[in-house]
C-alpha atoms as a PDB file:
ATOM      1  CA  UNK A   1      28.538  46.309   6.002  1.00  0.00           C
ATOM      2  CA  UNK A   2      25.740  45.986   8.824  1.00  0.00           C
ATOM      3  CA  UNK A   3      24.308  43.002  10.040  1.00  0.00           C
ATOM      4  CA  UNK A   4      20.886  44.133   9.180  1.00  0.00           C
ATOM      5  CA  UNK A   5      22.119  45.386   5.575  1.00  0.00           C
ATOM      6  CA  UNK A   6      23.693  41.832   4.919  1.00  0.00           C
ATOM      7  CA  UNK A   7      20.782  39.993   6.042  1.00  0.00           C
ATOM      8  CA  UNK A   8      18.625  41.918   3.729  1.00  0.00           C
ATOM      9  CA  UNK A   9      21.000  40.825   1.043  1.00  0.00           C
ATOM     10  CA  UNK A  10      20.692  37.834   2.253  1.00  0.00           C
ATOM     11  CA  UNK A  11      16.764  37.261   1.870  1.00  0.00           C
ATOM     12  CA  UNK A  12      16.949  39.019  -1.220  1.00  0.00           C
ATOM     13  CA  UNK A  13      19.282  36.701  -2.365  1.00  0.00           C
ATOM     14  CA  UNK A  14      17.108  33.499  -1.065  1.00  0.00           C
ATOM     15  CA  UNK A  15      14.116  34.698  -3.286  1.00  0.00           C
ATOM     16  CA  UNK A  16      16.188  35.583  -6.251  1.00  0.00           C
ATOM     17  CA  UNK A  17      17.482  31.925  -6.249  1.00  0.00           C
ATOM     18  CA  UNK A  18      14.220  30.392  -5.049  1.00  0.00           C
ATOM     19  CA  UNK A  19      12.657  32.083  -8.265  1.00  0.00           C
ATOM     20  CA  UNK A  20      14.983  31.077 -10.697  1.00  0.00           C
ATOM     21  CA  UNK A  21      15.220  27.243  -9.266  1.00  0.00           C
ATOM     22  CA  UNK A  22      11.193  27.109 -10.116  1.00  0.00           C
ATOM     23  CA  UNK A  23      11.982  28.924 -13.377  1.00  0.00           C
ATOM     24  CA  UNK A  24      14.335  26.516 -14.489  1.00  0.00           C
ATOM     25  CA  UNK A  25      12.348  23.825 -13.118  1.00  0.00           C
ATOM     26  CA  UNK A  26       9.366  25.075 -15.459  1.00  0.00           C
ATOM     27  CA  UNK A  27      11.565  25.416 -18.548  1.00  0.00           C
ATOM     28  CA  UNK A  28      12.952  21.722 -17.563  1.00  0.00           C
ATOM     29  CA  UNK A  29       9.283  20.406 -17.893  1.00  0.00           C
ATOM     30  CA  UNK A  30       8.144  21.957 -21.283  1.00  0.00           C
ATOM     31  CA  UNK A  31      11.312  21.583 -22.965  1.00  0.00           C
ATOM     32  CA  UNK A  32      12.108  17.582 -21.898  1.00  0.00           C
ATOM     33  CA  UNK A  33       9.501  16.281 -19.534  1.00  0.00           C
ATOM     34  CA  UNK A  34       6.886  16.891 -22.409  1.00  0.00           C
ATOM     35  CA  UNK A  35       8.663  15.597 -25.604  1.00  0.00           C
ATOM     36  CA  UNK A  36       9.788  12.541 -23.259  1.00  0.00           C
ATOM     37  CA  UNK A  37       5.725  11.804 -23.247  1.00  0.00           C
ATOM     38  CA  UNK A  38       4.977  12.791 -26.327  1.00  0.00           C
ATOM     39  CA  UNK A  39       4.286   9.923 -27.606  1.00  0.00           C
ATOM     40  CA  UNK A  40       1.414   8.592 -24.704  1.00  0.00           C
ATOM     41  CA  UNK A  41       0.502  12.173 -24.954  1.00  0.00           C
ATOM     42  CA  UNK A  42      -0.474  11.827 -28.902  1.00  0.00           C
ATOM     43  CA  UNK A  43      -3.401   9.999 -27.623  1.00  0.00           C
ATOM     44  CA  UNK A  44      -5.297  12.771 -26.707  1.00  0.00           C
ATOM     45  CA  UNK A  45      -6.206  15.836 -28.754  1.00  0.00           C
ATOM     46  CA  UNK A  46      -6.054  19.490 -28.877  1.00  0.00           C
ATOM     47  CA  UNK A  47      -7.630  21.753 -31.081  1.00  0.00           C
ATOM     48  CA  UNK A  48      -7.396  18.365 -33.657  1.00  0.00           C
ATOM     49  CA  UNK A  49      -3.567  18.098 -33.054  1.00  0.00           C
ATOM     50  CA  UNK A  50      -2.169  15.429 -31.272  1.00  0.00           C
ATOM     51  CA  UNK A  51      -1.193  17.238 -27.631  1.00  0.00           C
ATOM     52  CA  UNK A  52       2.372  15.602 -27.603  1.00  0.00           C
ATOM     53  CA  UNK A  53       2.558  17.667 -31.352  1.00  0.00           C
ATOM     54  CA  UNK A  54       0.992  20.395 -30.010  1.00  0.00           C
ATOM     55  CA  UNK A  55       2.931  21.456 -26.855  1.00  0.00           C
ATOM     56  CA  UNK A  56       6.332  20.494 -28.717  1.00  0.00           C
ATOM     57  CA  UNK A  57       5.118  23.202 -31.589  1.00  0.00           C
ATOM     58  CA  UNK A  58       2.856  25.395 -29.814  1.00  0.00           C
ATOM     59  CA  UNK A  59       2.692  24.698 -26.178  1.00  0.00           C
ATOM     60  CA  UNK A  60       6.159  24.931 -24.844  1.00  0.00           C
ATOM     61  CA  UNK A  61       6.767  28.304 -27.108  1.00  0.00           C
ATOM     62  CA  UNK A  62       3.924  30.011 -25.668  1.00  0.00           C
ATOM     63  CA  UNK A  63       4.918  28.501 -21.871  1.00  0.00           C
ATOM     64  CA  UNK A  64       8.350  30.305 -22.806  1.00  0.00           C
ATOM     65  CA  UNK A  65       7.292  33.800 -23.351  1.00  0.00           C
ATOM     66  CA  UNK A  66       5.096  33.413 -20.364  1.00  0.00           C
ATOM     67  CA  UNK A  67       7.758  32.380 -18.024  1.00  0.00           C
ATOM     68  CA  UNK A  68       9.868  35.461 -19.361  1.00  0.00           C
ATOM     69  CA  UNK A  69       7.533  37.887 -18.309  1.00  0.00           C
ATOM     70  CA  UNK A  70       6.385  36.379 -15.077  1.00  0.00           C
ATOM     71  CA  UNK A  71      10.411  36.042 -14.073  1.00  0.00           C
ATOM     72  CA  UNK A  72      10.690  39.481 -14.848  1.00  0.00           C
ATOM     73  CA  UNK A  73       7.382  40.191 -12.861  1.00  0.00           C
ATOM     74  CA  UNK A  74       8.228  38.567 -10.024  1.00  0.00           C
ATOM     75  CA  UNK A  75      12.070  39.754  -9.627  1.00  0.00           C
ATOM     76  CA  UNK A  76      10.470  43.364  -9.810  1.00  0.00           C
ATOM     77  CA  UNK A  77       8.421  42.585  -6.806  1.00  0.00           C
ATOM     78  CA  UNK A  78      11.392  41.261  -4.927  1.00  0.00           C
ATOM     79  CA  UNK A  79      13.489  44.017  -5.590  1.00  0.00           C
ATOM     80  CA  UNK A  80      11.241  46.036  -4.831  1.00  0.00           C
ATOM     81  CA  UNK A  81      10.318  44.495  -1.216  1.00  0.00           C
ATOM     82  CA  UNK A  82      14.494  45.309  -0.581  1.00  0.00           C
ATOM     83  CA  UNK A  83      14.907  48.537  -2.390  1.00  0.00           C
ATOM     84  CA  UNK A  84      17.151  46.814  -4.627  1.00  0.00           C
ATOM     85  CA  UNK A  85      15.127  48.457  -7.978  1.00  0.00           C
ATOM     86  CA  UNK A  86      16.568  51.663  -8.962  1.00  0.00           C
END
C-alpha cells in the first residue's frame, strides 16, 4: 500500500471517528443529560407540557431520527471527499 493511499485512509478514518464521537456525544445528551434535569427543566413549558416531559416523550425521539440522517449525511460527504462511496 502507498504512503499517499494510507494517509488517505488515514484522514478518512480521522473524520469517520471524529463524526461518530459527536454523534454519540449528541445521543449521550438527549438520552441522559436531559432526563438527569428533568426535573429543574419541568419548570418551564413547551407547547403546555412541562419541557423535562416533553423532550423525554417528544424531544429526544425527534433529536434521534435527526441525528440518523445527518450521520448518514455527513459520512456521504466524507466518503465522498476520499472516493471511498461506491
Amino acid at each position: 500500500m502507498s504512503q499517499d493511499k494510507s494517509g488517505a485512509m488515514e484522514a478518512h478514518w480521522e473524520k469517520t471517528r471524529n463524526l461518530t464521537f459527536l454523534v454519540l456525544i449528541i445521543w449521550f445528551i438527549f438520552s441522559f443529560a436531559i432526563h438527569w434535569f428533568a426535573n429543574s427543566l419541568n419548570a418551564i413549558s413547551f407547547l403546555g407540557f412541562p419541557l423535562g416531559y416533553y423532550f423525554a416523550v417528544q424531544g429526544s425521539l425527534a433529536i434521534f431520527v435527526v441525528l440518523i440522517f445527518f450521520q448518514n449525511w455527513r459520512q456521504d460527504k466524507i466518503d465522498d471527499e476520499f472516493g471511498v462511496s461506491e
